[in-house]
C-alpha atoms as a PDB file:
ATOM      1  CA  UNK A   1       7.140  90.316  75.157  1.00  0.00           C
ATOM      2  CA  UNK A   2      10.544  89.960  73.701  1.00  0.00           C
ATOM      3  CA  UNK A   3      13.495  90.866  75.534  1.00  0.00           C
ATOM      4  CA  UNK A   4      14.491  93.690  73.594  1.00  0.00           C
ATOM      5  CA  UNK A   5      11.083  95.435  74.061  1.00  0.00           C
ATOM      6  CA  UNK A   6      10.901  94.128  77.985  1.00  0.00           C
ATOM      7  CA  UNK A   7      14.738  95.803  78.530  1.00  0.00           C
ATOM      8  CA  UNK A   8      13.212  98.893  76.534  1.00  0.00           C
ATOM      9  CA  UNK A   9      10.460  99.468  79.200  1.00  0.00           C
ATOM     10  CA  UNK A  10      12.997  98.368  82.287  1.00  0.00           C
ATOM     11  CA  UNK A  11      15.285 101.068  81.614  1.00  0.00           C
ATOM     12  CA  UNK A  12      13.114 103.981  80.044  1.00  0.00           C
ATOM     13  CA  UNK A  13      10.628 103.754  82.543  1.00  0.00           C
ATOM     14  CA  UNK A  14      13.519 103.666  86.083  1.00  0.00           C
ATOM     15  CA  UNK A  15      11.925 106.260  88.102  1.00  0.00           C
ATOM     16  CA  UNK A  16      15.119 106.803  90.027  1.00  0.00           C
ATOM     17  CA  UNK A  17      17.489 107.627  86.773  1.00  0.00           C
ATOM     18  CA  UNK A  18      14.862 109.204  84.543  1.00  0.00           C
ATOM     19  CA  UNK A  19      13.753 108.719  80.787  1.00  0.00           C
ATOM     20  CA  UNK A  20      16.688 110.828  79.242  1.00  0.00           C
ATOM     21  CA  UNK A  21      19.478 108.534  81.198  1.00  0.00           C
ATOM     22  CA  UNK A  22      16.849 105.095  80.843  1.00  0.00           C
ATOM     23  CA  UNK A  23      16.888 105.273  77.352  1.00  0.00           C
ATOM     24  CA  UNK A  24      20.830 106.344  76.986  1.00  0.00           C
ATOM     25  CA  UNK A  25      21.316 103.066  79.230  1.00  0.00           C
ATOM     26  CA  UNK A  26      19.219 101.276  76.490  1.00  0.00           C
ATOM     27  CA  UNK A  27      21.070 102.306  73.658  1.00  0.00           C
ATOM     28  CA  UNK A  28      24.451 101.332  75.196  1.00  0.00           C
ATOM     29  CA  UNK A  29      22.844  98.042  75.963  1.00  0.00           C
ATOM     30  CA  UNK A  30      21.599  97.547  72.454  1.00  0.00           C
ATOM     31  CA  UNK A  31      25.205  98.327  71.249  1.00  0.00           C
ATOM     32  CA  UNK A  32      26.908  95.555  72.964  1.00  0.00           C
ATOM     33  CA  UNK A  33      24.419  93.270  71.637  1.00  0.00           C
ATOM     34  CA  UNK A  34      25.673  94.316  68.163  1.00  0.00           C
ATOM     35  CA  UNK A  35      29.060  96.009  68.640  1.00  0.00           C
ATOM     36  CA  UNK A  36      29.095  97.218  65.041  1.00  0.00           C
ATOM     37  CA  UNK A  37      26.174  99.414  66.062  1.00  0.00           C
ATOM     38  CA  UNK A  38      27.359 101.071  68.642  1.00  0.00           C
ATOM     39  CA  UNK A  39      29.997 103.364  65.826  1.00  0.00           C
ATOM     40  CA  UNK A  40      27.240 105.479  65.449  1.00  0.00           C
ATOM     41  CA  UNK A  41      26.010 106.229  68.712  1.00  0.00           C
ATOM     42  CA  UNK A  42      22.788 105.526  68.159  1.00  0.00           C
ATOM     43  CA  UNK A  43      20.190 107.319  71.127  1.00  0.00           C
ATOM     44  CA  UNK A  44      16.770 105.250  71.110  1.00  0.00           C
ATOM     45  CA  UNK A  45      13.759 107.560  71.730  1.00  0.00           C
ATOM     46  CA  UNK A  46      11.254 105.551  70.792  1.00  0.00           C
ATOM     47  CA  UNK A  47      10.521 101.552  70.896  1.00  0.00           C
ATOM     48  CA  UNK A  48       7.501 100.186  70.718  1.00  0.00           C
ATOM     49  CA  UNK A  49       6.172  97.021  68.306  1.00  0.00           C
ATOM     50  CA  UNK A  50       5.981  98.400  64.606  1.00  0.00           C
ATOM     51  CA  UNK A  51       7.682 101.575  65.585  1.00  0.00           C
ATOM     52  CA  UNK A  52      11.621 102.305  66.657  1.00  0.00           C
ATOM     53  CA  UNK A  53      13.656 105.674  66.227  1.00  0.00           C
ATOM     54  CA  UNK A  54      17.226 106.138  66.990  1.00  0.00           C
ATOM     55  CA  UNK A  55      19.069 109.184  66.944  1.00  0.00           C
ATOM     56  CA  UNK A  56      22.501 109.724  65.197  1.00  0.00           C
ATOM     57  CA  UNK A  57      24.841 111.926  66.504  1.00  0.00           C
ATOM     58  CA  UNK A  58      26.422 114.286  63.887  1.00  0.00           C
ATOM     59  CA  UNK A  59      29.850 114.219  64.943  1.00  0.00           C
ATOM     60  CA  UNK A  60      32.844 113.432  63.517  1.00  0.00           C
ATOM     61  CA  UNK A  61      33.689 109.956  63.388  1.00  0.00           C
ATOM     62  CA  UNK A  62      30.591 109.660  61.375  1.00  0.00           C
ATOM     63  CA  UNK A  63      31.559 112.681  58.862  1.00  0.00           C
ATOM     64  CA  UNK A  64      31.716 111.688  55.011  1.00  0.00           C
ATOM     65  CA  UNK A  65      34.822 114.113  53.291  1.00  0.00           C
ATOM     66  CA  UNK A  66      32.094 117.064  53.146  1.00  0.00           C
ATOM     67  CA  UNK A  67      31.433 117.185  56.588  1.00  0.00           C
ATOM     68  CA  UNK A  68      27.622 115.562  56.653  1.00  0.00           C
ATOM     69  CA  UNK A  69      26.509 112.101  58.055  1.00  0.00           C
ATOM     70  CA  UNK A  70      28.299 109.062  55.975  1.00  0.00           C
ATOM     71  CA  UNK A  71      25.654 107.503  53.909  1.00  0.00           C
ATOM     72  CA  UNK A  72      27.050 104.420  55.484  1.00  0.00           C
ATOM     73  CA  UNK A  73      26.030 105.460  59.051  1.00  0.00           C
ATOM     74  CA  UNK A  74      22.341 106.409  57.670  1.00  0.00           C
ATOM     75  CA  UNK A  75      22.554 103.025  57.128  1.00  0.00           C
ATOM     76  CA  UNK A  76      23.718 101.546  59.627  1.00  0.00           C
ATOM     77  CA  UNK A  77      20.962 103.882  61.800  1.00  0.00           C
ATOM     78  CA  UNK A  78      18.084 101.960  59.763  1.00  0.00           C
ATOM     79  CA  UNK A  79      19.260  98.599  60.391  1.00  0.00           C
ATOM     80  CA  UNK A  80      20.224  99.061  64.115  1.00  0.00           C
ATOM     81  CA  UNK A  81      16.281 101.022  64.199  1.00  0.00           C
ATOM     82  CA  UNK A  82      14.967  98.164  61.629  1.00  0.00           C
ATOM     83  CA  UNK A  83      16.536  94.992  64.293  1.00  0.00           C
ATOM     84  CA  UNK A  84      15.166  96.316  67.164  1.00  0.00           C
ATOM     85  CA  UNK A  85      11.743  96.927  65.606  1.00  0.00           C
ATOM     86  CA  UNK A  86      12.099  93.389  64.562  1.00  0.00           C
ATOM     87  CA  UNK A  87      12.259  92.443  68.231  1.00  0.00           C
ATOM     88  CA  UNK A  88       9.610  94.417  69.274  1.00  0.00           C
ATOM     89  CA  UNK A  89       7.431  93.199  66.762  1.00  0.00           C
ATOM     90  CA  UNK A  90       7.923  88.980  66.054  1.00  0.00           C
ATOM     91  CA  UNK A  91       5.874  86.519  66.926  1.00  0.00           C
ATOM     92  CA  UNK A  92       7.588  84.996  69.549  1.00  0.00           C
ATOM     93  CA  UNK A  93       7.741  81.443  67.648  1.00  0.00           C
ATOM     94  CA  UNK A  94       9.025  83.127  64.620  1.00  0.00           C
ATOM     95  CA  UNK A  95      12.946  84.225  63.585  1.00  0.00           C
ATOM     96  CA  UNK A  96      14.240  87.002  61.288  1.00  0.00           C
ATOM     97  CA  UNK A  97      17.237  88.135  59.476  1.00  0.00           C
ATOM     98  CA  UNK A  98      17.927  91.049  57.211  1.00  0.00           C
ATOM     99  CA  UNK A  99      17.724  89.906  53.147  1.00  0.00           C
ATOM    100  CA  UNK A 100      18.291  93.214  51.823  1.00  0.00           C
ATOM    101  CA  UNK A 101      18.533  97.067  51.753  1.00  0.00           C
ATOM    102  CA  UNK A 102      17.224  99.492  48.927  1.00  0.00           C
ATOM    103  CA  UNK A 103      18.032 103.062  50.263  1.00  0.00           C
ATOM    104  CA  UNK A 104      17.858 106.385  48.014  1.00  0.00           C
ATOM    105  CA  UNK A 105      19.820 108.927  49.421  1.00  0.00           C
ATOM    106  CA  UNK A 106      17.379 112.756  49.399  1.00  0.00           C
ATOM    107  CA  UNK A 107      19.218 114.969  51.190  1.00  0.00           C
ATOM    108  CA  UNK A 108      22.695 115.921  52.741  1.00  0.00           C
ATOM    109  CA  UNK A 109      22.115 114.983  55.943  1.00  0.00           C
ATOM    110  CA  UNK A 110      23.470 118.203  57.976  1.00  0.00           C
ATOM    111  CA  UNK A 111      22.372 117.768  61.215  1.00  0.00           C
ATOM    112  CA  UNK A 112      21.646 114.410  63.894  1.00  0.00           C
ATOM    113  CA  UNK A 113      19.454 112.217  62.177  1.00  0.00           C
ATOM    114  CA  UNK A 114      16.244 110.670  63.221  1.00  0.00           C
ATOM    115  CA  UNK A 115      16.184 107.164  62.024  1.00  0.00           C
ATOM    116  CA  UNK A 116      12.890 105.616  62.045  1.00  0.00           C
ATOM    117  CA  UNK A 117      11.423 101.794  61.193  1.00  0.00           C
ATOM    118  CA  UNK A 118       7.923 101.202  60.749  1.00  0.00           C
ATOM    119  CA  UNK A 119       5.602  98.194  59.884  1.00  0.00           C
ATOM    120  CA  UNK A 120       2.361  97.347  60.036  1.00  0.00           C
ATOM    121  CA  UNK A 121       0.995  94.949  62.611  1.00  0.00           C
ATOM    122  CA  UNK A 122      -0.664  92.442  59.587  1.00  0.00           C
ATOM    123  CA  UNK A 123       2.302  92.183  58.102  1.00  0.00           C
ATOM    124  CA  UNK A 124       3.117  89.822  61.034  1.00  0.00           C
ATOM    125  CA  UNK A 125       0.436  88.523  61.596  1.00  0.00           C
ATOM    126  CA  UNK A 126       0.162  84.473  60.859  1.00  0.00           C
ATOM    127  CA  UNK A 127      -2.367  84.857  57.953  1.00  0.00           C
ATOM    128  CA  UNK A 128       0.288  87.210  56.432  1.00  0.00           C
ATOM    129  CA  UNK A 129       3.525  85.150  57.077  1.00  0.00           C
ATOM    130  CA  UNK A 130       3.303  81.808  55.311  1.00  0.00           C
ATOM    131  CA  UNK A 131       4.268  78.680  57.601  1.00  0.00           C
ATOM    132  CA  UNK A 132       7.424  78.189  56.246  1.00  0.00           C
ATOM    133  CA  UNK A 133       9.189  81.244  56.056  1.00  0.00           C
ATOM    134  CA  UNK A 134       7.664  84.781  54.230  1.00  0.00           C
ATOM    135  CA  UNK A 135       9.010  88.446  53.676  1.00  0.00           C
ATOM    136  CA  UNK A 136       8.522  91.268  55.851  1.00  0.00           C
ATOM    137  CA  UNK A 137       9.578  94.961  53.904  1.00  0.00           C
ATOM    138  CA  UNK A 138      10.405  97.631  56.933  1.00  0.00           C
ATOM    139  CA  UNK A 139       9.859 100.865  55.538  1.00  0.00           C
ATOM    140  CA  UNK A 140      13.137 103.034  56.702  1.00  0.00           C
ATOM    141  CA  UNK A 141      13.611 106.496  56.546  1.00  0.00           C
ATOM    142  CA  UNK A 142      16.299 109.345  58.221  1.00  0.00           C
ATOM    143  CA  UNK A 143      15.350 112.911  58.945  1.00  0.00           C
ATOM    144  CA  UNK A 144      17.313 116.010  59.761  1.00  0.00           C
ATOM    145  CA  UNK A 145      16.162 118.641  62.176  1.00  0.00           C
ATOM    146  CA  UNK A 146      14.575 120.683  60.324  1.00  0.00           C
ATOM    147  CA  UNK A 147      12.148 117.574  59.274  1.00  0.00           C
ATOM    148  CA  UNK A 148      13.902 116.988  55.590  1.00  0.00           C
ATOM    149  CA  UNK A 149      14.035 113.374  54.768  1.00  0.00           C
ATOM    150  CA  UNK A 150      17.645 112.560  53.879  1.00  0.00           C
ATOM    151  CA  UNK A 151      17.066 108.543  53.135  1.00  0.00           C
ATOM    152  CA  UNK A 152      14.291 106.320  52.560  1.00  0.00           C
ATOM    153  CA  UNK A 153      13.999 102.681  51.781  1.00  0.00           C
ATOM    154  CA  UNK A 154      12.755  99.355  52.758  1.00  0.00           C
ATOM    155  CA  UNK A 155      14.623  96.490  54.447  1.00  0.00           C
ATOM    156  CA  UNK A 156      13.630  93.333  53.808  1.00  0.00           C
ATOM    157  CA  UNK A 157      13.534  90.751  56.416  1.00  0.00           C
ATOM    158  CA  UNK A 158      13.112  86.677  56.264  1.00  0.00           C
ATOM    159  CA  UNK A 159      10.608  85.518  58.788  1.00  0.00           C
ATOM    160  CA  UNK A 160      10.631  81.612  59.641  1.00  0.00           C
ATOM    161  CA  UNK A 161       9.647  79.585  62.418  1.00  0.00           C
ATOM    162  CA  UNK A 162      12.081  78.950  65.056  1.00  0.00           C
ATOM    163  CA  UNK A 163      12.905  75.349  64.875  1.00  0.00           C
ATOM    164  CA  UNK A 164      11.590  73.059  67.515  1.00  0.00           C
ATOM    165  CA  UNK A 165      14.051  72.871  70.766  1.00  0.00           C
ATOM    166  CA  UNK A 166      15.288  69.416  71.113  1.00  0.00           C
ATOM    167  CA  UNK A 167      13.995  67.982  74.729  1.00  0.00           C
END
């Protein structure tokens, strides 16, 4: 289990704290990890392998000039969703990084925003994944409250091997 998914389960499972305040500890976590997520606030409800949600905050520091969610921080809500699906979801002799975005904006995003990452488990599977390195297209997507998608897209990671540790 990676350590992303392992912290995931530490802190949203503390009996003492509860599930609201284990998975706000989580999401603070995950921002220090990557500081430039943590702009948006993100709230992680769900993380699991092929599956991770976040929740944006509409507030404003992360208002456009007509007072909805920056398209910006939609994106940056996939990604930070997108990375820790990623986590949750390698092999754990394989590496990724991001390649590319393709996003299509749907909707003004009026309310907090559901961001929410999704694969299938084939698609990481070895008989998927060539040795030497293969793409792996995370289908993206942000909803308002009301259930309106307001962006969709695919990420596209690069999955290699992770090289050999020198002994």
């Amino acid at each position: 289990m990676s350590q992303v998914l392992s912290l995931w389960r530490t802190t949203s499972n503390l009996p003492v704290i509860g599930r609201s305040v284990g998975t706000r500890v989580f999401s603070v976590l995950f921002g220090q990890k990557a500081p430039y997520f943590a702009s948006i606030r993100p709230r992680f409800t769900v993380l699991e392998p092929h599956r991770a949600e976040l929740v944006i905050p509409k507030r404003r520091a992360v208002h456009n000039h007509i007072g909805t969610v920056h398209a910006i921080a939609l994106c940056n809500g996939l990604e930070a969703a997108m990375g820790a699906l990623a986590e949750a979801s390698i092999p754990s002799d394989k590496r990724w990084i991001p390649q590319g975005m393709e996003v299509r904006y749907t909707a003004k995003a009026t309310s907090d925003i559901t961001c929410i990452a999704e694969t299938d488990p084939e698609q990481w599977s070895s008989e998927t994944l060539p040795a030497a390195g293969g793409e792996v297209p995370v289908r993206v997507r942000g909803v308002r409250d009301d259930g309106t998608v307001v962006i969709e897209g695919v990420i596209r990671l690069w999955v290699t091997p992770k090289p050999a540790r020198a002994s």
